[in-house]
N, C-alpha and C. Protein backbone atom coordinates (compact mmCIF):
# COMPACT_ATOMS: atom_id res chain seq x y z
N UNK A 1 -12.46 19.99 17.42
CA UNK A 1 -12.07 18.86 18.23
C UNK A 1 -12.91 17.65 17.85
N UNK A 2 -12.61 16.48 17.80
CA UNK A 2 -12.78 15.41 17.32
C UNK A 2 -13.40 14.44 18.58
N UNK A 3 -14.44 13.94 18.70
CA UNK A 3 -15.50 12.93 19.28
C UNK A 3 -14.80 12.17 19.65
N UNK A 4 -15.01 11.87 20.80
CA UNK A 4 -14.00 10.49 21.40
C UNK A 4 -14.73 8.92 20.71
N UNK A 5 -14.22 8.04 20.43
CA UNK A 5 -14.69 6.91 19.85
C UNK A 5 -15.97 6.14 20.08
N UNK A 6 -16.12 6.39 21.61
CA UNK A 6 -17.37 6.04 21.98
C UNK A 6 -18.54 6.26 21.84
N UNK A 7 -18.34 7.67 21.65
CA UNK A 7 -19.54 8.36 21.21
C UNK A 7 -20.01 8.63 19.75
N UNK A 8 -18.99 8.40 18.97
CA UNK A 8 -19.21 8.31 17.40
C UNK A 8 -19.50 6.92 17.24
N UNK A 9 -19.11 5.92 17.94
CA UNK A 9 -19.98 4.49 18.07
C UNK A 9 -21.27 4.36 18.54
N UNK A 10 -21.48 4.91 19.47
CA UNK A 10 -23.02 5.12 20.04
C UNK A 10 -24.01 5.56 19.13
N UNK A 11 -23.57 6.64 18.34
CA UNK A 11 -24.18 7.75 17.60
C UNK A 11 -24.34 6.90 16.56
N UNK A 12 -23.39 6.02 15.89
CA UNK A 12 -23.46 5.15 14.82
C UNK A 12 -24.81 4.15 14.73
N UNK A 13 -24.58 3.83 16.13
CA UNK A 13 -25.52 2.40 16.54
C UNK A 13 -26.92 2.72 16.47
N UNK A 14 -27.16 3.96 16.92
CA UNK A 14 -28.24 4.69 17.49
C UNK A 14 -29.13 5.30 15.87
N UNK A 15 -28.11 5.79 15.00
CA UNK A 15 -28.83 5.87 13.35
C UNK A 15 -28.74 4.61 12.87
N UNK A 16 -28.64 3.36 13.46
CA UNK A 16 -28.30 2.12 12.69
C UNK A 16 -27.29 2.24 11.69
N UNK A 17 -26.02 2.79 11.44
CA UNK A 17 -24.97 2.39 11.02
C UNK A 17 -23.61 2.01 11.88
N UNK A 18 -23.27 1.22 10.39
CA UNK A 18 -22.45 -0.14 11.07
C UNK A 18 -20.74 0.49 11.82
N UNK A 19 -20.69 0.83 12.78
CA UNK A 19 -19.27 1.23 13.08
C UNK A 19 -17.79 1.13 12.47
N UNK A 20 -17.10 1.85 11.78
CA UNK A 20 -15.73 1.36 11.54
C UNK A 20 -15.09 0.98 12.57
N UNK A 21 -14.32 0.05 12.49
CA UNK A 21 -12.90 -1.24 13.03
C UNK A 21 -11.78 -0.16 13.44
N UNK A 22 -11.65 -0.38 14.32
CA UNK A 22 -10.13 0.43 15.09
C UNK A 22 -9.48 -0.37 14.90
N UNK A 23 -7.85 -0.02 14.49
CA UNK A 23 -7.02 -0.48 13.43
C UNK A 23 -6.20 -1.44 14.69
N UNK A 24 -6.92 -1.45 15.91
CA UNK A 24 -6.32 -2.31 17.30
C UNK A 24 -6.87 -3.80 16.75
N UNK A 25 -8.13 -3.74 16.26
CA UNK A 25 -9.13 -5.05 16.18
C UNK A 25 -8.47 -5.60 14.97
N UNK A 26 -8.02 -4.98 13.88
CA UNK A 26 -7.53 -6.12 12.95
C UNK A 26 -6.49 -6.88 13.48
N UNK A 27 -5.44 -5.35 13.95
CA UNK A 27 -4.05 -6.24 14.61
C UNK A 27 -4.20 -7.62 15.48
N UNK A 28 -5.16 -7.51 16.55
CA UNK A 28 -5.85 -8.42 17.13
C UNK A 28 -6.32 -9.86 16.36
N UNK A 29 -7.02 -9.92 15.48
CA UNK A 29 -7.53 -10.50 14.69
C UNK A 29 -6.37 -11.16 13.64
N UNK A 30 -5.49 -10.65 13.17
CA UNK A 30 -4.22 -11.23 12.76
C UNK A 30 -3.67 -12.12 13.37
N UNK A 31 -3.24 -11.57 14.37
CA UNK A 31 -2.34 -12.07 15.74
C UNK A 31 -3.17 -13.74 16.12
N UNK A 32 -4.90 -13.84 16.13
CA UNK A 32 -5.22 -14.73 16.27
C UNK A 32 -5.14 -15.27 15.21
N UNK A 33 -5.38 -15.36 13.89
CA UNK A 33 -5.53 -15.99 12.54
C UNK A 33 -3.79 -16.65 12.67
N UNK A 34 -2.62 -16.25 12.91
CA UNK A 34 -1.57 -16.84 13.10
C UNK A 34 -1.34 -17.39 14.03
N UNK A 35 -1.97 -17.64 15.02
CA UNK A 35 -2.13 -18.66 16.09
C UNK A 35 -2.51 -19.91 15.35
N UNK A 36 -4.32 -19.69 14.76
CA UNK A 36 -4.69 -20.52 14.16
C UNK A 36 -4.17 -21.54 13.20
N UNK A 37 -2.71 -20.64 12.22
CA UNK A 37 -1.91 -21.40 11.24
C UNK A 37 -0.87 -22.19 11.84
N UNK A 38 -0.43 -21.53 13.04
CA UNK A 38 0.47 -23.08 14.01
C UNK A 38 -0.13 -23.87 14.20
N UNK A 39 -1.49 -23.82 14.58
CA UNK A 39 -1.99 -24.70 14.97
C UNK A 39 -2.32 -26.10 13.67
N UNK A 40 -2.56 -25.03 12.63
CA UNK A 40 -2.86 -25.78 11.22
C UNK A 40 -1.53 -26.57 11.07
N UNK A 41 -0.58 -26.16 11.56
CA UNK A 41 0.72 -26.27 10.80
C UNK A 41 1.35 -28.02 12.04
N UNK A 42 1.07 -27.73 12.93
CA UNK A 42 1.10 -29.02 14.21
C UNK A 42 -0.29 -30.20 13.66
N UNK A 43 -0.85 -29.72 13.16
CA UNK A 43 -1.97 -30.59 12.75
C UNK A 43 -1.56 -31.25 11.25
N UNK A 44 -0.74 -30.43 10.35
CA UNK A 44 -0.38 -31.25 9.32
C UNK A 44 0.86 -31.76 9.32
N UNK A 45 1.81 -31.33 10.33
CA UNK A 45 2.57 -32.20 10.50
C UNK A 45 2.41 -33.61 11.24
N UNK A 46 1.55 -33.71 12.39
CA UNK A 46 1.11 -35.06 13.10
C UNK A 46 0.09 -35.65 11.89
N UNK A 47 -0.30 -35.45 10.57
CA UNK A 47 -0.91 -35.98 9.69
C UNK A 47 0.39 -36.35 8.43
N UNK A 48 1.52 -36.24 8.39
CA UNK A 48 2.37 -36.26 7.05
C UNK A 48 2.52 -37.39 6.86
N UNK A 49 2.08 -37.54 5.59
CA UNK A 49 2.32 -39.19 5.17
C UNK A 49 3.52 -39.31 4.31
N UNK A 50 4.19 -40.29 4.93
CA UNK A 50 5.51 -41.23 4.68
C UNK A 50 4.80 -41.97 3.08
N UNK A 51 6.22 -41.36 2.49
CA UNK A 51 6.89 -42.44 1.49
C UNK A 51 8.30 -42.76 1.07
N UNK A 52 7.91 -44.04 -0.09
CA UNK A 52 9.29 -44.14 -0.16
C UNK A 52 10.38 -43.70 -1.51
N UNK A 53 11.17 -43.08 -1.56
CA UNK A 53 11.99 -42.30 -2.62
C UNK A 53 13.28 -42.65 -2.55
N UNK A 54 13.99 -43.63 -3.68
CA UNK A 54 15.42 -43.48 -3.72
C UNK A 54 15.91 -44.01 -2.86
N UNK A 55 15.27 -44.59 -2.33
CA UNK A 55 15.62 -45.23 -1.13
C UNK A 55 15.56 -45.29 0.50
N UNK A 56 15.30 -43.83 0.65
CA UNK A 56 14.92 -42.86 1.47
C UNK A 56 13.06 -43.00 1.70
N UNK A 57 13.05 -42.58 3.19
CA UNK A 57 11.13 -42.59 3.39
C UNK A 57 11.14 -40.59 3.61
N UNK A 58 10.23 -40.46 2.93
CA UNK A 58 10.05 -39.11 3.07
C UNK A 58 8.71 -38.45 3.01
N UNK A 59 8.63 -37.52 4.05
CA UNK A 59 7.30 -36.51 4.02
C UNK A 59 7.20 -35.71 3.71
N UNK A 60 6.30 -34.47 3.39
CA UNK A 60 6.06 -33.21 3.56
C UNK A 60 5.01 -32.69 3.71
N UNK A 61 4.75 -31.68 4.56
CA UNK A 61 3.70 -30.94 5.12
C UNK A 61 3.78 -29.41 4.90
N UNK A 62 2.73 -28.76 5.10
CA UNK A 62 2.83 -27.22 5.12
C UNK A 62 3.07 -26.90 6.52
N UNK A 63 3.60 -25.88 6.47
CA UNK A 63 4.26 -24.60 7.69
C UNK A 63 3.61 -23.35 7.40
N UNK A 64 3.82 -22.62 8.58
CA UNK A 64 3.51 -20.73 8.16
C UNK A 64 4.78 -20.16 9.02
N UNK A 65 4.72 -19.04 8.71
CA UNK A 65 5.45 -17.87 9.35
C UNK A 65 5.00 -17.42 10.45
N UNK A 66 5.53 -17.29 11.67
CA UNK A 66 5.03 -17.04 12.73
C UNK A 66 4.73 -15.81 13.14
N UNK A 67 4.87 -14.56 12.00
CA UNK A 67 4.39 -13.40 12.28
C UNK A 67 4.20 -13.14 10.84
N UNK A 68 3.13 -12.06 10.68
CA UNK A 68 2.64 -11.58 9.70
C UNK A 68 3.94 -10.41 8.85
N UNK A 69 3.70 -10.47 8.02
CA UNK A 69 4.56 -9.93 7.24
C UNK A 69 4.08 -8.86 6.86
N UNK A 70 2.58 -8.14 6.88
CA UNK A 70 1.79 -7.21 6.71
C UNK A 70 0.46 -7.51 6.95
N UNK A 71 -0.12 -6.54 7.83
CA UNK A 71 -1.46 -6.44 8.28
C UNK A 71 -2.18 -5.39 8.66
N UNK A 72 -2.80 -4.86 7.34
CA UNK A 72 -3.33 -3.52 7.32
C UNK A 72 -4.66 -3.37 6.64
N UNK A 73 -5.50 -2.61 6.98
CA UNK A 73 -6.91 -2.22 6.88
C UNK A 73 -6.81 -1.23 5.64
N UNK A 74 -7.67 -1.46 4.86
CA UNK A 74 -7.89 -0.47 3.99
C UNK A 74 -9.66 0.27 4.66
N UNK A 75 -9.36 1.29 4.17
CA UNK A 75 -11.04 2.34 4.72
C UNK A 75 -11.68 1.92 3.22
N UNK A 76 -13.10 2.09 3.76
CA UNK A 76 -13.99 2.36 2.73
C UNK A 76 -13.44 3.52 1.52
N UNK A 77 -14.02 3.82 0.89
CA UNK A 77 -13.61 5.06 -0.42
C UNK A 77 -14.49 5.06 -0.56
N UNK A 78 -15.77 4.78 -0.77
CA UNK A 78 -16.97 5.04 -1.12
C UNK A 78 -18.67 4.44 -0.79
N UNK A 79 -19.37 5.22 -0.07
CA UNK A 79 -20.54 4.49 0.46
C UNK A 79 -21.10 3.40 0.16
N UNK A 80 -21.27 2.88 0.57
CA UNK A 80 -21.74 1.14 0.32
C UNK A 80 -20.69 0.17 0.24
N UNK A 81 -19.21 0.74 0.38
CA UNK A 81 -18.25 -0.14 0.18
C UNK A 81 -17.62 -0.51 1.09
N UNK A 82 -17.43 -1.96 1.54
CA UNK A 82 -16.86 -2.79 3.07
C UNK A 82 -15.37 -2.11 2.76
N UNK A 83 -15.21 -2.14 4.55
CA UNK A 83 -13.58 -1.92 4.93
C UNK A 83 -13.17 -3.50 5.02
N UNK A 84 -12.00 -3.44 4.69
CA UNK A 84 -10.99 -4.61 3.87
C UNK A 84 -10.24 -4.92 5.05
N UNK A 85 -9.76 -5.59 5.86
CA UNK A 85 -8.31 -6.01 6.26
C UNK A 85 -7.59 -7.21 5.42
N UNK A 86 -6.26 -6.28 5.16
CA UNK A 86 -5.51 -7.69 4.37
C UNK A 86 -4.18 -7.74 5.06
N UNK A 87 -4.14 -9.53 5.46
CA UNK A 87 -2.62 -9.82 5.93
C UNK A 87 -1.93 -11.12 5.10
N UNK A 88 -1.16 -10.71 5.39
CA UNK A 88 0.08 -11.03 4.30
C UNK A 88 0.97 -12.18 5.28
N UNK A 89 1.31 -13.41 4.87
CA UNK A 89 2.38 -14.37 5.51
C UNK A 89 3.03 -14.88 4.85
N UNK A 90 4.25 -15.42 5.14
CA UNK A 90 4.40 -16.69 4.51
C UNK A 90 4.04 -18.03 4.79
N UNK A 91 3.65 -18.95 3.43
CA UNK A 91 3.62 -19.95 3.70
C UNK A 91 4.59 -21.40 3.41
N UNK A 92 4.86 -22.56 4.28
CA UNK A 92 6.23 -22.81 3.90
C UNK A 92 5.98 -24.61 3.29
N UNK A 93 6.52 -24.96 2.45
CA UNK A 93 6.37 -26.64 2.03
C UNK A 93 7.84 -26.83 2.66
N UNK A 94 7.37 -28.15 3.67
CA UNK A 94 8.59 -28.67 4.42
C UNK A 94 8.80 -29.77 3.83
N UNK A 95 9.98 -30.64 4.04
CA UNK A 95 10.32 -32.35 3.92
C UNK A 95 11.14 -32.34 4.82
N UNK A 96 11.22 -33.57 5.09
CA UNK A 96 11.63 -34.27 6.38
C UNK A 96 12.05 -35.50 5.74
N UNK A 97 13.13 -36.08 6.04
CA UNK A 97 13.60 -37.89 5.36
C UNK A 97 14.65 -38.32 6.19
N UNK A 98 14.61 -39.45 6.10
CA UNK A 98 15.32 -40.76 6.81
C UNK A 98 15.12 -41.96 6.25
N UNK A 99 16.19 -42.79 6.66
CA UNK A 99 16.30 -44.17 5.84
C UNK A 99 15.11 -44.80 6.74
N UNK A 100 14.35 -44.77 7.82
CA UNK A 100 13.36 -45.33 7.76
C UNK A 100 11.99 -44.28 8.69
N UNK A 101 10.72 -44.23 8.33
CA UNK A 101 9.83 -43.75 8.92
C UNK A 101 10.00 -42.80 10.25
N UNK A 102 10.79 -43.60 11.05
CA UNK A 102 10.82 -42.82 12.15
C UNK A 102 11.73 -42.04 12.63
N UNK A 103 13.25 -42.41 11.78
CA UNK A 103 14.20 -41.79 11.23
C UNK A 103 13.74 -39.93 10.63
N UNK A 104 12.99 -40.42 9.41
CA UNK A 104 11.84 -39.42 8.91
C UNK A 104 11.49 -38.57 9.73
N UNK A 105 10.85 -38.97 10.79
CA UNK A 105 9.66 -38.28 11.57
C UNK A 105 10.84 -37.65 12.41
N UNK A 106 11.66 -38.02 13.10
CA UNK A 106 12.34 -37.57 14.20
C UNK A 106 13.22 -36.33 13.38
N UNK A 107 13.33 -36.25 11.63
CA UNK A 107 14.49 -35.61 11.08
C UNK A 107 14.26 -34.12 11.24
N UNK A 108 15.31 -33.20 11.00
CA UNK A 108 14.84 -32.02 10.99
C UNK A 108 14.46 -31.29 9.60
N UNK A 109 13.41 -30.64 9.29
CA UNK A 109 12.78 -30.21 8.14
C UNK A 109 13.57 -29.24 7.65
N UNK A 110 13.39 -28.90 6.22
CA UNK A 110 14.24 -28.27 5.16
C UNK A 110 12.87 -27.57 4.32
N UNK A 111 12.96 -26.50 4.32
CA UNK A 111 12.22 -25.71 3.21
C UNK A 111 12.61 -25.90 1.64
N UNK A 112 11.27 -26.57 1.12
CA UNK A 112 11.50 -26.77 -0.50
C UNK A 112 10.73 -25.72 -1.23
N UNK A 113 10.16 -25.10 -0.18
CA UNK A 113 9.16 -23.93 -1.41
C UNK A 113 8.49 -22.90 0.16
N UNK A 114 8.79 -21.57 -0.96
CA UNK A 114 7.68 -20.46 0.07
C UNK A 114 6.95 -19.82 -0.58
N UNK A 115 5.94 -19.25 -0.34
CA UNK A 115 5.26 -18.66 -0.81
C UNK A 115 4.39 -17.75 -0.05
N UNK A 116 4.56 -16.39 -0.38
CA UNK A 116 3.90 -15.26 -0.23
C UNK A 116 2.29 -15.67 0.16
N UNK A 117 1.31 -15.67 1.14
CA UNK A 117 -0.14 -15.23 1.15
C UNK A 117 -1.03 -14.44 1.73
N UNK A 118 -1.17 -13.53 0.36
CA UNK A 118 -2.51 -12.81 0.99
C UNK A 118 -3.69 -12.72 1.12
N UNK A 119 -4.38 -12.76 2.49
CA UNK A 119 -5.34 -12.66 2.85
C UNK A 119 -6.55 -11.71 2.62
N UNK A 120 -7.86 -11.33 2.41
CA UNK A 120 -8.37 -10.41 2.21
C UNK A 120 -9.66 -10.53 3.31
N UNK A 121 -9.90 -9.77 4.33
CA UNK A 121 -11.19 -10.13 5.22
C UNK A 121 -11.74 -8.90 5.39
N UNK A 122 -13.24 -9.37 5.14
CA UNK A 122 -14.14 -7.92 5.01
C UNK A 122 -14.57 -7.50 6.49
N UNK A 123 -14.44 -6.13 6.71
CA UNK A 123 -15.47 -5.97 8.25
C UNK A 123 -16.75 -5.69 8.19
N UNK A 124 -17.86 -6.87 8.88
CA UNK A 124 -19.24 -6.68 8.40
C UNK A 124 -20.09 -5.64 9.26
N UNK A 125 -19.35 -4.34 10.07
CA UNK A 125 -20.05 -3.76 10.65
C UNK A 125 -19.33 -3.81 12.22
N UNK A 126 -19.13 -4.95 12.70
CA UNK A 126 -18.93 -5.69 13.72
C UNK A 126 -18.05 -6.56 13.92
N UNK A 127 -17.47 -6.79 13.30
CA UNK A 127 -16.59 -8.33 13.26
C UNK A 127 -15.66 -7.93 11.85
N UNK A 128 -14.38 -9.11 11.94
CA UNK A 128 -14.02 -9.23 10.80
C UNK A 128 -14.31 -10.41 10.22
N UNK A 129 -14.67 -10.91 9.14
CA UNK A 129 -15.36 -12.03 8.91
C UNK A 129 -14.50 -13.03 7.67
N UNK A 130 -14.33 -13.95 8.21
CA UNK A 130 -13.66 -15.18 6.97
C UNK A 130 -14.55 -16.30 6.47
């Protein structure tokens, strides 16, 4: 029979080694890191700078995906070696245009490019760390 978690944490703490990450805390930790990219993503859009093209005023800013596309922990394999969490999103290049600035700003955005990113964050014992 197998140690309930608490006590293989205790026991950890107690020889001074660093606890492994319950696979709850990365999910967790994802879930906030994509909070964080809306937030990135509202922040570079109230920053997109207008120009002018063809006649047309036009912007573009980055976007993300509002859920992770993969977010999974790799274990150690060998002593001395950090456990990994890696998550995976997309990321999106928007434009937006109108015959004038505010036209622009008010338009609705069109995806010109996506791109796959993965993340790699080490767990230092305690935390996951970026």
């Amino acid at each position: 029979m197998k140690p309930p978690a608490a006590i293989i944490a205790c026991a950890a703490l107690a020889l001074g080694i660093a606890s492994a990450p319950d696979a709850g805390d990365f999910e967790r930790f994802c879930a906030e890191w994509m909070r964080k990219l809306e937030r990135r993503e509202a922040h570079n859009l109230r920053q997109m700078k207008m120009k002018s093209s063809a006649g047309w005023t036009v912007g573009e800013y980055t976007g993300y995906g509002r859920a992770p596309l993969s977010c999974k922990t790799r274990e150690r394999v060998q002593p001395g070696k950090r456990t990994v969490g890696m998550l995976v999103y997309r990321e999106f290049r928007y434009r937006k245009q109108g015959i004038d600035p505010i036209r622009a700003r008010i338009s609705e955005p069109w995806v010109i490019e996506t791109v796959e990113v993965m993340e790699i964050f080490p767990f230092d014992g305690s935390r996951w760390s970026y």
